[in-house]
Protein backbone atom coordinates (compact mmCIF):
# COMPACT_ATOMS: atom_id res chain seq x y z
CA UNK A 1 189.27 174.62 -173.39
CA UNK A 2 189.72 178.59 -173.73
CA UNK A 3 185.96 178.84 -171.96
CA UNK A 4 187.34 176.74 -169.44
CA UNK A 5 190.68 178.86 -169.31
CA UNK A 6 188.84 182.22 -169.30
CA UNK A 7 186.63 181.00 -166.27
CA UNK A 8 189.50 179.70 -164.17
CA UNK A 9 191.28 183.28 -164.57
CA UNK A 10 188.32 184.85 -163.78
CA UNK A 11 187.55 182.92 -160.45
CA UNK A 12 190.75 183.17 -159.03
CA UNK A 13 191.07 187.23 -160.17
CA UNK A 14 187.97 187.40 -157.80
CA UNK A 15 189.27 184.53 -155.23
CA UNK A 16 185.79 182.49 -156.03
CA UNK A 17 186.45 178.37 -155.09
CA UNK A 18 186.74 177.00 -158.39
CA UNK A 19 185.43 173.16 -158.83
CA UNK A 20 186.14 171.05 -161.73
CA UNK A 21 184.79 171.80 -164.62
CA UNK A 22 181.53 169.58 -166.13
CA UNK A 23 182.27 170.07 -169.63
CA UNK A 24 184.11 166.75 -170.07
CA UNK A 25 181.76 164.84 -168.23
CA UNK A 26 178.54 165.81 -168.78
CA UNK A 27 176.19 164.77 -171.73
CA UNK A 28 175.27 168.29 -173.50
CA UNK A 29 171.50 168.42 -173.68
CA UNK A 30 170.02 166.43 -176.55
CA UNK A 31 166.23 166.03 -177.73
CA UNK A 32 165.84 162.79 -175.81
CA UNK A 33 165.46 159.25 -176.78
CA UNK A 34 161.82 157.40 -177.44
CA UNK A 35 163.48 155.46 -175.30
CA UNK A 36 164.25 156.94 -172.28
CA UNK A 37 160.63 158.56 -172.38
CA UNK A 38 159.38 155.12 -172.85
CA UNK A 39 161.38 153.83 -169.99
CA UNK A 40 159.94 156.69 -168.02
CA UNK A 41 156.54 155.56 -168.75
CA UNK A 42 156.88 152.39 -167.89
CA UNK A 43 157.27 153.27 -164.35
CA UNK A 44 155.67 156.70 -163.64
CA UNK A 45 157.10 159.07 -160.93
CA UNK A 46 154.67 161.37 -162.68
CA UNK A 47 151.42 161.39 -164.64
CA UNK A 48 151.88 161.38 -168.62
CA UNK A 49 151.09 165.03 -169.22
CA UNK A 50 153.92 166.24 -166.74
CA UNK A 51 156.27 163.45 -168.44
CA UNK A 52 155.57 164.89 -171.95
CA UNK A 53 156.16 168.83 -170.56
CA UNK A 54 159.55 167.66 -168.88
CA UNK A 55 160.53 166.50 -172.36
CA UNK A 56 158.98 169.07 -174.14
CA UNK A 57 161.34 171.73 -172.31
CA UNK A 58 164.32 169.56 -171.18
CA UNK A 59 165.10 166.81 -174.20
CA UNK A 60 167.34 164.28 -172.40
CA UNK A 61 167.99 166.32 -169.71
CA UNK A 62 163.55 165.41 -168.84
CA UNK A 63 165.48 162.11 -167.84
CA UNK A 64 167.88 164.04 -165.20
CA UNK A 65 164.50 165.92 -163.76
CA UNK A 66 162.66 162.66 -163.01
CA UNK A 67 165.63 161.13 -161.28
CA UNK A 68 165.61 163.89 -159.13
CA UNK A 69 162.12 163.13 -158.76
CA UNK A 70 162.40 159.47 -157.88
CA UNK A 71 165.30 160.54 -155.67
CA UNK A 72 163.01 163.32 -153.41
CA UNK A 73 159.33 163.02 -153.70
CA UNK A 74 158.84 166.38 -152.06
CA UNK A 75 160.50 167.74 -155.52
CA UNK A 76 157.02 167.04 -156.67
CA UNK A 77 155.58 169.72 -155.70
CA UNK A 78 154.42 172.63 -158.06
CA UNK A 79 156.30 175.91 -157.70
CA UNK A 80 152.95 177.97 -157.39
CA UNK A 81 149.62 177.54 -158.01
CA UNK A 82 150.04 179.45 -161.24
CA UNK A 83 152.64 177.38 -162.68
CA UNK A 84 153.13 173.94 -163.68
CA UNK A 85 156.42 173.69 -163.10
CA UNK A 86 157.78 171.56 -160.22
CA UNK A 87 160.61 172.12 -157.12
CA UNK A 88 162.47 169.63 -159.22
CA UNK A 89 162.73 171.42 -161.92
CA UNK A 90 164.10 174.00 -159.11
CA UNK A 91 166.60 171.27 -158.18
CA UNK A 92 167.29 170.24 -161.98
CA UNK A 93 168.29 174.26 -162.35
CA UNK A 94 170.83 174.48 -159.92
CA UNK A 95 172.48 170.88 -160.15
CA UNK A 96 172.66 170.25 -163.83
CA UNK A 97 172.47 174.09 -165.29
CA UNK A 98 174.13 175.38 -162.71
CA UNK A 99 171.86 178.19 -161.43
CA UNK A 100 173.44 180.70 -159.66
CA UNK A 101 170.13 182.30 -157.49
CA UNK A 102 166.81 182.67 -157.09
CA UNK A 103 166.70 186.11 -159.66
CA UNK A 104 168.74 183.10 -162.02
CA UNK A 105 166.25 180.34 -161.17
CA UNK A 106 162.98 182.49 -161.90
CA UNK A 107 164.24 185.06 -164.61
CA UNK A 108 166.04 182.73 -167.06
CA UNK A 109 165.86 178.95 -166.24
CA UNK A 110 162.10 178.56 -165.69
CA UNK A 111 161.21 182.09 -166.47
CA UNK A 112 158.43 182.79 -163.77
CA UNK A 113 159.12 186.05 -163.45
CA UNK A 114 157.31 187.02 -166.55
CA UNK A 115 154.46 185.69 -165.59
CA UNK A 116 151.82 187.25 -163.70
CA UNK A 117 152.91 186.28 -160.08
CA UNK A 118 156.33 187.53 -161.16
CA UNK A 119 157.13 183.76 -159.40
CA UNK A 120 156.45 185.94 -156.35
CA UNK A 121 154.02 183.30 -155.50
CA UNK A 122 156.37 180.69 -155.54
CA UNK A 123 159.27 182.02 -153.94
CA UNK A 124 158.94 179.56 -150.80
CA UNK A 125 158.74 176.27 -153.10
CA UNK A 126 161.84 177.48 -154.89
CA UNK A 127 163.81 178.23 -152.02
CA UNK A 128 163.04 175.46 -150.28
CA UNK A 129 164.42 173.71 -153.42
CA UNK A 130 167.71 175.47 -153.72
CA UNK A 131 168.07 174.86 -150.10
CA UNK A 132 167.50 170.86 -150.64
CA UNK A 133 169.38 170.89 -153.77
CA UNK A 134 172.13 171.82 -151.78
CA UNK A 135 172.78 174.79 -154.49
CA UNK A 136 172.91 177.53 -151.69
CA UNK A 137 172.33 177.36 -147.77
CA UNK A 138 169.26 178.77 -146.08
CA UNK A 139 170.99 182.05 -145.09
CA UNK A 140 172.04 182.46 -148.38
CA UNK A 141 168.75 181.56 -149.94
CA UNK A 142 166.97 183.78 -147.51
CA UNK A 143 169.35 186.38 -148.78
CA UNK A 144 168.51 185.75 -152.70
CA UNK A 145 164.41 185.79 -151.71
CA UNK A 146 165.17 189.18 -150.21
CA UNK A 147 167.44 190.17 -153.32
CA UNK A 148 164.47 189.16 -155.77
CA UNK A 149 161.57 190.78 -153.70
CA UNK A 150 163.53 194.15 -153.37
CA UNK A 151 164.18 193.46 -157.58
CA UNK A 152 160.87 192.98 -158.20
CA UNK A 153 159.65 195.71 -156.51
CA UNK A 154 162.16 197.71 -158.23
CA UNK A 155 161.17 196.87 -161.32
CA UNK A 156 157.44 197.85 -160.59
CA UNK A 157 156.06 194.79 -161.37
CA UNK A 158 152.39 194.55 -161.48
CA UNK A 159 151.91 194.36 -165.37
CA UNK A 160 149.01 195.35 -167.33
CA UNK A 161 147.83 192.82 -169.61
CA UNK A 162 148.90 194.47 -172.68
CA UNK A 163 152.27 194.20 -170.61
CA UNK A 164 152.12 190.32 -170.62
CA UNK A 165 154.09 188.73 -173.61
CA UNK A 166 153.53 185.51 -174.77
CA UNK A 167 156.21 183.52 -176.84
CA UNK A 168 155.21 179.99 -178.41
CA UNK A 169 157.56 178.41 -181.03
CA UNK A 170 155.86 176.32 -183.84
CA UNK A 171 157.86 173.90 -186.25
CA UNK A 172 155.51 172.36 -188.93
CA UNK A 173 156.34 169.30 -190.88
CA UNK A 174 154.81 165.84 -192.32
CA UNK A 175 153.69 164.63 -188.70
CA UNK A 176 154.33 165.48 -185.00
CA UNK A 177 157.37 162.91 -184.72
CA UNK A 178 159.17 164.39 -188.05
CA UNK A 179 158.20 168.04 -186.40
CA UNK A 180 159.99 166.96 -182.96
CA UNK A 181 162.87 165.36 -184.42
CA UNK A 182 163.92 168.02 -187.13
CA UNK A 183 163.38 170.86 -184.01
CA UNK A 184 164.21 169.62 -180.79
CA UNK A 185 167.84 170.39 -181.13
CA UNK A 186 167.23 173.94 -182.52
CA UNK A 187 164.73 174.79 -179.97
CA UNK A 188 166.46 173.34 -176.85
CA UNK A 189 169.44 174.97 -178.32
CA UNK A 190 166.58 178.50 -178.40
CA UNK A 191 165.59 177.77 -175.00
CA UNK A 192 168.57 176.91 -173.29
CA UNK A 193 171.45 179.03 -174.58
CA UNK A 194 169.67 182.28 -175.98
C-alpha cells in the first residue's frame, strides 16, 4: 500500500493520468503449472521449442504471452532475425509488465540491446507491437524509435566481441524437474525484478 501511496503522489506532483493500480488484481509471476504448459500443448499456437522458451523466461506469465498469441497471430512474428523472441513478447511487455518505451522494451524486458544488433534490427517489429498493444500511439512510438536510435548511437554501439557478455544461470539438482521447481521462483524473481 505505501508503493502504491508513493506512486500516486508522485503522478499527480508531475500531473501524469494515474489508472488503478494492478497490484490487487493481478497474479504476481509464478514458475507456472505442468498444467497450464500441458494445456498449452494440447493445442499449439506455437511449436514446442518456443512453448518451452516462453516458460523458461516467463513462468505463468508464458500462459499470458500465448493468449496474446491466440488473440493476434501477427504477434507471431520474431523481433529480428537475430533473436528468437516474438512481437508478443513485445505486447506481453507493455500490457502485463508495464513497459514504459522502446529504450524499456529492448534494454530491460527482453534485453536486445545487448546483443549484437543492439535490437536495432528489430526496431520495426517492436514498434509495430507497442503500437498494436495499444501501449503507446504511432507518433509516440515513432518518437521512442527516434529516442533509442539517437541512444544507441550515443552510446557508440558497435561492440567488439570481447565487448559481448554472456550471462547463463545454472541450478543443479537430482533431475531437471527438481532443478526447475527448487529455481524457477528465484530466477524469475533474478530476471524480472533485478
Amino acid at each position: 500500500r505505501m508503493a502504491e501511496q508513493a506512486l500516486e503522489v508522485a503522478l499527480r506532483s508531475r500531473r501524469l493520468p494515474a489508472t488503478r493500480c494492478q497490484t490487487g488484481v493481478r497474479r504476481l509471476m509464478s514458475p507456472g503449472r505442468p498444467e497450464e504448459r500441458d494445456r498449452f500443448e494440447a493445442a499449439p499456437v506455437v511449436e514446442a521449442p518456443v512453448l518451452g522458451r516462453l516458460f523458461a523466461r516467463y513462468g505463468g506469465g508464458a500462459g499470458r504471452v500465448v493468449e496474446l498469441l491466440q488473440q493476434d497471430r501477427a504477434l507471431a512474428q520474431p523481433i529480428c532475425q537475430h533473436h528468437q523472441e516474438l512481437a508478443a513478447e513485445v505486447a506481453y511487455a507493455a500490457q502485463d509488465e508495464l513497459a514504459t518505451s522502446v529504450t524499456d522494451v529492448l534494454v530491460r524486458r527482453i534485453p536486445m540491446a545487448w546483443s549484437p544488433c543492439h535490437g536495432l534490427d528489430g526496431l520495426e517489429t517492436v514498434a509495430q507491437a507497442l503500437t498494436r498493444s495499444g501501449a503507446a500511439s504511432p507518433e509516440q512510438v515513432t518518437a521512442q524509435v527516434e529516442a533509442y536510435r539517437r541512444y544507441a548511437q550515443e552510446e557508440g554501439w558497435a561492440p567488439s566481441p570481447d565487448q559481448i557478455m554472456l550471462l547463463r544461470s545454472e541450478y543443479v539438482a537430482e533431475s531437471d524437474e527438481q532443478a526447475r521447481e527448487e529455481s524457477a521462483e528465484h530466477l524469475m524473481y533474478f530476471y524480472n525484478y533485478l
